[in-house]
Structure formats: C-alpha cells, structure tokens
Protein backbone atom coordinates (compact mmCIF):
# COMPACT_ATOMS: atom_id res chain seq x y z
CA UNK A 1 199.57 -136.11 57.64
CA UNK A 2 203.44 -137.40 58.66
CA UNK A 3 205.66 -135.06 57.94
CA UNK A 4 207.86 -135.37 54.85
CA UNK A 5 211.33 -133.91 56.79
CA UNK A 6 210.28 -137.06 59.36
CA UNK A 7 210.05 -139.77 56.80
CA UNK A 8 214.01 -138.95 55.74
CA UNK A 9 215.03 -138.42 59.13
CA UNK A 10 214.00 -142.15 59.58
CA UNK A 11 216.17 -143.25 56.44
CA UNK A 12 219.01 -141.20 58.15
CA UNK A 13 218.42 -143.49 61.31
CA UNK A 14 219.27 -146.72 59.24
CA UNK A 15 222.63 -145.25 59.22
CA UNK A 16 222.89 -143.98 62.58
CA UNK A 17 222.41 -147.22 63.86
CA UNK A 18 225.25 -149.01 61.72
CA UNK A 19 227.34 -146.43 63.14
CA UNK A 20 226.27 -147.16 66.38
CA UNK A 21 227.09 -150.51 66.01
CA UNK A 22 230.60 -149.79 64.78
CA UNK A 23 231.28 -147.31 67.33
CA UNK A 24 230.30 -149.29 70.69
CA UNK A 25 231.89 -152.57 69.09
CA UNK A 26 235.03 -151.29 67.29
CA UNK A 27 238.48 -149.58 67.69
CA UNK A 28 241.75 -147.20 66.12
CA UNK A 29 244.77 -147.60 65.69
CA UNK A 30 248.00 -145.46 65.17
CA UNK A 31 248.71 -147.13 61.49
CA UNK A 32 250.09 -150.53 62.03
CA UNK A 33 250.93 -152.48 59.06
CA UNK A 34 248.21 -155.07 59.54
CA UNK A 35 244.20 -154.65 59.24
CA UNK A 36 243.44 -156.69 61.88
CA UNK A 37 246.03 -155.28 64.25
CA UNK A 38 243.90 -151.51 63.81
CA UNK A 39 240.27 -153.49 63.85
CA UNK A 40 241.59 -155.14 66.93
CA UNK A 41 242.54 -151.55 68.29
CA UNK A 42 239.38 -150.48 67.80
CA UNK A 43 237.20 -153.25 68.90
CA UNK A 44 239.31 -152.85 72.19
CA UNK A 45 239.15 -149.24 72.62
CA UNK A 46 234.93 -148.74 72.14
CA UNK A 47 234.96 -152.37 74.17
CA UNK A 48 236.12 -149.93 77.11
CA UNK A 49 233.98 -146.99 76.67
CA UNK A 50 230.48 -146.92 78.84
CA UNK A 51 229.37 -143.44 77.14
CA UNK A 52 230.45 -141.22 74.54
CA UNK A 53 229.91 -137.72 73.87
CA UNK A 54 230.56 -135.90 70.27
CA UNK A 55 229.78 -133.18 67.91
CA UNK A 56 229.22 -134.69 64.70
CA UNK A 57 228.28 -132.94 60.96
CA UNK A 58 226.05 -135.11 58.98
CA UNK A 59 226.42 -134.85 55.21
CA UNK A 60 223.79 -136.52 52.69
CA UNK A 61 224.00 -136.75 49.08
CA UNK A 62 221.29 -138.34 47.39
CA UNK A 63 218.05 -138.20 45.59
CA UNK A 64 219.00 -134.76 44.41
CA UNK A 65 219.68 -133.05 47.39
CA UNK A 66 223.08 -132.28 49.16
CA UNK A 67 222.14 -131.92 53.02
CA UNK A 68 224.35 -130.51 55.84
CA UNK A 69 223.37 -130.70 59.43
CA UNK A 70 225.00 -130.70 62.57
CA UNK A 71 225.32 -131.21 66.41
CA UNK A 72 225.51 -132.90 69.56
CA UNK A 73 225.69 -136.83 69.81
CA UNK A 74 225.72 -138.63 73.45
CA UNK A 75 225.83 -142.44 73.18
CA UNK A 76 225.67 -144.95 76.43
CA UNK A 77 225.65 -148.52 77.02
CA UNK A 78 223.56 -150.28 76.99
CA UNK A 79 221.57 -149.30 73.79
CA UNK A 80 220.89 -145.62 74.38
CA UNK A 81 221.77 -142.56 71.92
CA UNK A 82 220.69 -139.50 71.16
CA UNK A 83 221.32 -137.59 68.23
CA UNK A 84 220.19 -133.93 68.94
CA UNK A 85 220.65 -131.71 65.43
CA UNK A 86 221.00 -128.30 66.11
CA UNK A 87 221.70 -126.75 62.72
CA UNK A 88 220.32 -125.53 59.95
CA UNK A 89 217.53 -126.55 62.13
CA UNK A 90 216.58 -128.14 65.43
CA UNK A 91 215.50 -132.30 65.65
CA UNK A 92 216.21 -134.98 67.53
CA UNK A 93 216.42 -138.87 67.08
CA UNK A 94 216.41 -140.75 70.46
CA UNK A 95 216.36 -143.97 72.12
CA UNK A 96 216.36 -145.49 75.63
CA UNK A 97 217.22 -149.07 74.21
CA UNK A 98 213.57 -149.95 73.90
CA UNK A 99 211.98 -146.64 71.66
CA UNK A 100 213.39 -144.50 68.93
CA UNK A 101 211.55 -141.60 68.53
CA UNK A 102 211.87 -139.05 66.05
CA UNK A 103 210.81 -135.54 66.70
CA UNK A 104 210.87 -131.69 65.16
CA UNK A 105 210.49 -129.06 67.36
CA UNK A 106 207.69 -127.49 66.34
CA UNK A 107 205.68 -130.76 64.46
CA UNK A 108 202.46 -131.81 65.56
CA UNK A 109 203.67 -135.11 65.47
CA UNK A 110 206.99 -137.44 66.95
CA UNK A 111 207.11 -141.12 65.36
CA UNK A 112 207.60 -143.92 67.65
CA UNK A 113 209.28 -147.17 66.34
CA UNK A 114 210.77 -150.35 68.74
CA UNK A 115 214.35 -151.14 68.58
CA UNK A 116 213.95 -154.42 67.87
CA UNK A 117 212.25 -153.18 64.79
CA UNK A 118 215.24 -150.83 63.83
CA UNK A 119 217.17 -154.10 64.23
CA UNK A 120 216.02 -155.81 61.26
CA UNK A 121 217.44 -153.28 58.70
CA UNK A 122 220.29 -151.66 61.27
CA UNK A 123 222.91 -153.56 63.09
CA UNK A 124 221.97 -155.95 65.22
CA UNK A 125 221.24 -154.32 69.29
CA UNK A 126 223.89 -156.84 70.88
CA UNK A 127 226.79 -154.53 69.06
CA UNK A 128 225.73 -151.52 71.10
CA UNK A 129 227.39 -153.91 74.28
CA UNK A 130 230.62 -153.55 72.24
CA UNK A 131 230.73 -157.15 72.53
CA UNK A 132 231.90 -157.88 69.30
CA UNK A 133 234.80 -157.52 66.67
CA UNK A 134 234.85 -155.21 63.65
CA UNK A 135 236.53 -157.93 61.40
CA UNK A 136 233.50 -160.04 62.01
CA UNK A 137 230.63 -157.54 61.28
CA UNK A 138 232.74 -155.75 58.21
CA UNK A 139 233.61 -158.09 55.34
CA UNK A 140 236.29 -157.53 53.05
CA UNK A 141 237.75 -155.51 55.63
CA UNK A 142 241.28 -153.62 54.03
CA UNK A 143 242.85 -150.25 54.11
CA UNK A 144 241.49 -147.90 51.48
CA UNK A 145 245.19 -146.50 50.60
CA UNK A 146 243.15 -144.15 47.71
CA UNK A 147 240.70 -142.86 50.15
CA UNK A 148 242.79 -139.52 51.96
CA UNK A 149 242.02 -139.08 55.71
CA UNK A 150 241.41 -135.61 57.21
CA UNK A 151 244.02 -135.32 59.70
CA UNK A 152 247.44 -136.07 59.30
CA UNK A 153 248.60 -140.05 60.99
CA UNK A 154 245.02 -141.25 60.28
CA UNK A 155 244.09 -144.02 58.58
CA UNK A 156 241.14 -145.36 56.32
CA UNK A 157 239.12 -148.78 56.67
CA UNK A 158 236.90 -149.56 53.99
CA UNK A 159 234.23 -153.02 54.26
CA UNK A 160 230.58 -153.90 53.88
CA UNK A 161 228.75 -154.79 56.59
CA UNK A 162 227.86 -158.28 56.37
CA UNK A 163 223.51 -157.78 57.43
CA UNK A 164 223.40 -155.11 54.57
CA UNK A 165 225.38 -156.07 51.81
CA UNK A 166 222.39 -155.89 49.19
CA UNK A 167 221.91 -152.23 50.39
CA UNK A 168 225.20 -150.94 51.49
CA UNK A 169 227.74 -150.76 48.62
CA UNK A 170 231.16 -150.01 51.32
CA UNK A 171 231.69 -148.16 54.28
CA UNK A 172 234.76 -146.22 55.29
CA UNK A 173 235.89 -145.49 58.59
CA UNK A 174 238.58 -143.10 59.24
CA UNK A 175 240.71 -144.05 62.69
CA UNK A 176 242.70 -141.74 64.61
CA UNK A 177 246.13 -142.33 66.27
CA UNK A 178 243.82 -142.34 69.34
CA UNK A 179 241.95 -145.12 68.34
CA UNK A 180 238.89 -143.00 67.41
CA UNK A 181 236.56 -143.03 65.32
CA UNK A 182 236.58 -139.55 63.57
CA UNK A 183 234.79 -140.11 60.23
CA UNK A 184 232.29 -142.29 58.76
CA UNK A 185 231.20 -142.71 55.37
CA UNK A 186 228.33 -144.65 54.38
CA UNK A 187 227.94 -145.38 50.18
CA UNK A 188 224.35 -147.19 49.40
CA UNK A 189 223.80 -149.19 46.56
CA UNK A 190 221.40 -146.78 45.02
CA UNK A 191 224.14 -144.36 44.66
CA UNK A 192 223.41 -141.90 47.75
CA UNK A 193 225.68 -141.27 50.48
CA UNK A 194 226.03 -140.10 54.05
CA UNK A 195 229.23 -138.86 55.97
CA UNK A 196 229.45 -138.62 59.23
CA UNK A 197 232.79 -136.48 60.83
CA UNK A 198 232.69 -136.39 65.28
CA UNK A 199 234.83 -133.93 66.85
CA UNK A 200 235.48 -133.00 70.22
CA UNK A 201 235.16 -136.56 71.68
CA UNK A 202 234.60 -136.77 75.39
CA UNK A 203 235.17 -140.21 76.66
CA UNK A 204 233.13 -142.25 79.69
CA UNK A 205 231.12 -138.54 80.60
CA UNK A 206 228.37 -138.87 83.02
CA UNK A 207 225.29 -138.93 81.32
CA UNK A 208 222.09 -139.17 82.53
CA UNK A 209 219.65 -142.06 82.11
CA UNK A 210 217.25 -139.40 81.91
CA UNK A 211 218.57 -137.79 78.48
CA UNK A 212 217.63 -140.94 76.82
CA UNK A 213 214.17 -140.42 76.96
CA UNK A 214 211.70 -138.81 75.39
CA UNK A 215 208.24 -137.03 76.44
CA UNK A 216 206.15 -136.11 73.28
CA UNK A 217 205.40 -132.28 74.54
CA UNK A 218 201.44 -131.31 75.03
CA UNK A 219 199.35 -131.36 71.64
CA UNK A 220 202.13 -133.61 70.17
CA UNK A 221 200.59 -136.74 68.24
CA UNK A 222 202.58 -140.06 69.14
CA UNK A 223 202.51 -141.95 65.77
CA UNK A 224 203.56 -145.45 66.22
CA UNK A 225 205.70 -146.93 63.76
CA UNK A 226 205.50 -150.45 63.50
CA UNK A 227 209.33 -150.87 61.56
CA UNK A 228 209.79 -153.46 58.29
C-alpha cells in the first residue's frame, strides 16, 4: 500500500518544480522603479548560475493542516535538483533530469515518475536551462506594494504563471538587492498555500553529478508512477 506522507510529498513537487522553473530562468533586483527592469535582473542573474545551493523552510497550509519542514536544496543545470528535508523528519525528492523519485527513509517503498511527466502539470523542463524570461512565463506580472518583504531593501513580485492559471491563483516572489530569490509563495485556487523562504545561498558550488541520483536501498519497492 503507497504511503499516504508520499502521495502529498508528490503534490508538494508540483510546486517545487514551478519554483524551479522561476529560479534557473529568473532574476532580482535592488528596487528599480520599473517591473521589467527587476524581472530582467533576475532572468539575468539565474541565466548565469550553473548550480545553486540553499537551505530552504517549506510551509503548507491547506486541507486542514499547517506543515513546517525544512532543509537542504542543491539545484544544477541542466534539469537536476534535489530537495533533501531534514526536519521534523527526514525525505528526499530527487531528479537527474530524466527521474524524480520520491523517498522516506525508512518506507518500503520510493515512487518513480519521468520528468517529462512532471512537465505536464509543472513548468515546462526547457526553464531549468534558464533560457527564458520571467515576464514571459508570469502574467500580470506587478509589484505587490501590500505584500511586506522579510528583509529590509527587498521587494515583492506577484503573477500567475501562464501553464497553470486554472490551478494557481498568484505567486509572489520576494527579490533581494542581490538579485536573489529569497522567498516564494505559491496561493492555489482551492485555497491552500505553500511558502518557500532559501537562506544561505551558495552560488555556482561544485556539485556532483552523482548527488542527483538515486539508488532505491535493498528491500525498497520501486513503484513507477506513470504522471497525468
């Protein structure tokens, strides 16, 4: 029987991926007057980047629960991520660019699903390239002057991404003076919502191909997922 804490880590990894998306296509900005001046300063900041390494704490609200977790993000182009939660308990989302997997220490079982599956309800894989402009993939992109950041000289961008408009209500991003990408808030239509904060950002790290992939460990059941 799947387990129940897997089937909402994959509705987490809808979100994960437009994040994904947005990060390795998008860019900051110090607080120019003009939207597309800070898109612009995004798009060209993550355009530069060839790996990424964060802490990040995951907030859900939804369906009657309020759910903190947190931990250790490493992103690389092309197309990999890894998303290793540490706390209030250890799991870990993963993908080499071809497989996500999903996996609890501890389960019997780690789901298997193919990118290009992920694709169809997640932003498309050419974004991870950062090939692509945050304007373009955000519409109705403005300043959301009655959203407060959390730091002091940041600066909040609120839009709807243009694949997911019938499920995505708005999402904020929150830019830092650095061009970062420090918070990201994801409102669905059916009233839930996700935040995502990264701290301690370490830019172009070396990173391992090997950290992208996934063994399922002995006695572990591979259940193949074949996406929407």
């Amino acid at each position: 029987m799947t387990s129940p804490i897997l089937t909402v880590n994959q509705h987490s990894t809808g979100l994960k991926w437009i994040f994904f998306g947005l990060v390795l296509s998008a860019v900051a900005a110090a607080a120019p007057a003009d939207v597309t001046q800070v898109a612009r300063a995004v798009d060209e900041h993550y355009n530069r980047l060839r790996s990424l390494e964060a802490d990040f704490t995951e907030n859900y609200q939804g369906a009657g629960m309020d759910r903190t977790e947190s931990g250790t993000l490493w992103l690389k182009k092309p197309g990999k991520m890894r998303w290793e939660y540490r706390s209030p308990r250890e799991k870990l989302f993963v993908t080499d660019g071809k497989d996500a997997w999903f996996y609890l220490p501890g389960e019997r079982q780690a789901r298997r699903t193919p990118v290009r599956k992920l694709e169809d309800l997640r932003s498309p894989l050419g974004l991870l390239l950062g090939k692509t402009r945050l304007e373009k993939e955000l519409q109705s992109l403005s300043f959301a002057p009655d959203v407060p950041p959390t730091a002091p000289g940041d600066v909040v961008l609120r839009g709807v991404p243009r694949e997911l408009a019938d499920r995505i209500s708005q999402v904020l991003l929150e830019i830092t003076p650095q061009h970062q990408i420090a918070r990201l808030e994801i409102q669905e239509a059916d009233g839930s919502r996700t935040e995502y904060r990264f701290s301690q950002q370490r830019e172009n790290v070396e990173v391992a191909d090997g950290r992208f992939h996934f063994s399922p460990p002995a006695g572990v059941e591979t259940i193949d997922d074949p996406g929407p």
